[in-house]
Protein backbone atom coordinates (compact mmCIF):
# COMPACT_ATOMS: atom_id res chain seq x y z
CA UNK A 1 0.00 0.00 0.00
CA UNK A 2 1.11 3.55 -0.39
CA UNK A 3 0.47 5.93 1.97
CA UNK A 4 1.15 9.55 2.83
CA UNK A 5 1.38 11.41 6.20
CA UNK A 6 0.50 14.89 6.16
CA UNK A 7 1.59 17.03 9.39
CA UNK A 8 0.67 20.66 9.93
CA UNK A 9 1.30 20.69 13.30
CA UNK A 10 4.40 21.48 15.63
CA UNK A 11 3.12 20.01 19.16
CA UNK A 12 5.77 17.64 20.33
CA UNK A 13 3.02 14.33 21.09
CA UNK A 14 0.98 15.49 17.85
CA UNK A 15 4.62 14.96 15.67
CA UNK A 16 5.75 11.98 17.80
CA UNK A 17 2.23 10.04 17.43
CA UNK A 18 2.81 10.85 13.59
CA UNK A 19 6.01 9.09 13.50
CA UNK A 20 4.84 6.57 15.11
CA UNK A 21 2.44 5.58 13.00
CA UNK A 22 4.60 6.13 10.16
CA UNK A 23 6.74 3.87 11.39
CA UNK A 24 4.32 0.79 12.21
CA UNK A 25 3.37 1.70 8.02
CA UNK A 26 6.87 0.82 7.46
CA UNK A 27 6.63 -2.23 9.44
CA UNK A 28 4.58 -3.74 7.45
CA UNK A 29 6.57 -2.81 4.32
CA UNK A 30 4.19 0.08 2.94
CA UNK A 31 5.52 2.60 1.52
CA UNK A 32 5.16 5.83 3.43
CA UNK A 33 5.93 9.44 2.83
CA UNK A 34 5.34 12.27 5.28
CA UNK A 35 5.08 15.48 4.27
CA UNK A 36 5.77 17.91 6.08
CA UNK A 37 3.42 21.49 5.83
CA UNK A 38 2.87 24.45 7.27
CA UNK A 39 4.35 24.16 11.68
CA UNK A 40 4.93 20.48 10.50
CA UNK A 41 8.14 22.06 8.79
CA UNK A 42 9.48 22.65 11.89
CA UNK A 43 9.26 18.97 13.42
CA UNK A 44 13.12 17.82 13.81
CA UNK A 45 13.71 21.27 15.68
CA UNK A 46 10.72 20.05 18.44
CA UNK A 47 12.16 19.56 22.15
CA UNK A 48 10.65 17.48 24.48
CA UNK A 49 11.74 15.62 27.47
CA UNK A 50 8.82 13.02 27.03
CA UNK A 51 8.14 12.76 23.52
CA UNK A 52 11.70 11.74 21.32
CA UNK A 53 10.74 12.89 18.04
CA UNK A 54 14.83 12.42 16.91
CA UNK A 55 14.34 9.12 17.67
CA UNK A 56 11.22 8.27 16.29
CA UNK A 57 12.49 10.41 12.68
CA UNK A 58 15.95 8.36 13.32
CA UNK A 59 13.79 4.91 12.97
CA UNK A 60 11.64 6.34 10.11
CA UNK A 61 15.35 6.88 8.24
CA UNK A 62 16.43 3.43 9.27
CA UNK A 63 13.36 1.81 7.56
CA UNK A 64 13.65 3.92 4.05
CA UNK A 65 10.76 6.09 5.06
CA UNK A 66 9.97 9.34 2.87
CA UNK A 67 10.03 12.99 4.16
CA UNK A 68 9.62 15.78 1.97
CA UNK A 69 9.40 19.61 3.37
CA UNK A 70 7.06 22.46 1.91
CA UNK A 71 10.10 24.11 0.43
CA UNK A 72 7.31 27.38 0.96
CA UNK A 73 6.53 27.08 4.10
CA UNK A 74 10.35 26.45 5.35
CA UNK A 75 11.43 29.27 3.46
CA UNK A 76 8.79 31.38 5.55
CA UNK A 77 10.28 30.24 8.30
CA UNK A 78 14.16 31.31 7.51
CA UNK A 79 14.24 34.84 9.38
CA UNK A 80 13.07 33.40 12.69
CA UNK A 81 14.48 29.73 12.18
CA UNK A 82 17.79 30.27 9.66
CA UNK A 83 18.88 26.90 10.02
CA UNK A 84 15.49 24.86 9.43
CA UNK A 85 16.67 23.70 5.94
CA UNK A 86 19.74 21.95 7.27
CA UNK A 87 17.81 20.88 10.27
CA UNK A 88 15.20 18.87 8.52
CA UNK A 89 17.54 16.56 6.57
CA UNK A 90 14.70 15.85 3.97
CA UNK A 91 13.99 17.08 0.32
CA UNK A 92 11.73 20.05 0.17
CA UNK A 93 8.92 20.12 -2.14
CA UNK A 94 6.52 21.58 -3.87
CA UNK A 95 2.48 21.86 -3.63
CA UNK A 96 2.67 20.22 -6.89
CA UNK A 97 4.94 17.39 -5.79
CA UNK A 98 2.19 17.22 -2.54
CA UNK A 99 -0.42 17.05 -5.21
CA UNK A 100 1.17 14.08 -6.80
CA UNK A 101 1.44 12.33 -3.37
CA UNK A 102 -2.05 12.53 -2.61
CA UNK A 103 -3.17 11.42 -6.13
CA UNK A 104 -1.21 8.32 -6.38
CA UNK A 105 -1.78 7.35 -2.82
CA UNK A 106 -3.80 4.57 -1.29
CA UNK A 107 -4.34 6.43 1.90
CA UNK A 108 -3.41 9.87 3.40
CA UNK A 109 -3.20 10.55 6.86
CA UNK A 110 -2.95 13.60 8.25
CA UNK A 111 -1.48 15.19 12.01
């Protein structure tokens, strides 16, 4: 199955739980892309003490998982947050390139 994972949100349990899930997709070998929009550009740069985002995005690398940035929305994002390109590790992309996702997926999911 192919699947994407949209997240517009920055709250640390709202980006782990997406993660998560991304991650049990992988487990059963589907491939999964999350895109990243809007606050959701700024998940790797989330702290928290009780909800390890790194290490949930760290497994999602491990297992060949997708993650594409809203090259728009981190570019929005550059005079309060210069280093959120090089933070996020990912390709950034394009509403087009979103639009593609959604079209040719099975299922979209979004946090």
């Amino acid at each position: 199955m192919k699947i994407t994972i949209l997240i517009c949100s920055n709250d640390a349990e709202t980006v782990w739980n997406a993660f998560r899930y991304a991650n049990t997709c992988r487990a059963y070998n589907d491939e999964t892309t999350v895109f990243l929009m809007g606050k959701g550009i700024e998940a790797a740069s989330i702290q928290s003490l009780k909800f390890d985002i790194e290490e949930q995005l760290q497994l999602f690398e491990e297992q060949e998982g997708r993650i594409i940035g809203c090259g728009v929305c981190c570019e929005s994002r550059k005079d309060v947050m210069p280093d959120l390109a090089n933070e996020l590790q990912c390709t950034l992309g394009s509403m087009q390139d979103f639009y593609v996702l959604v079209k040719e997926s099975d299922k979209v999911v979004t946090f």
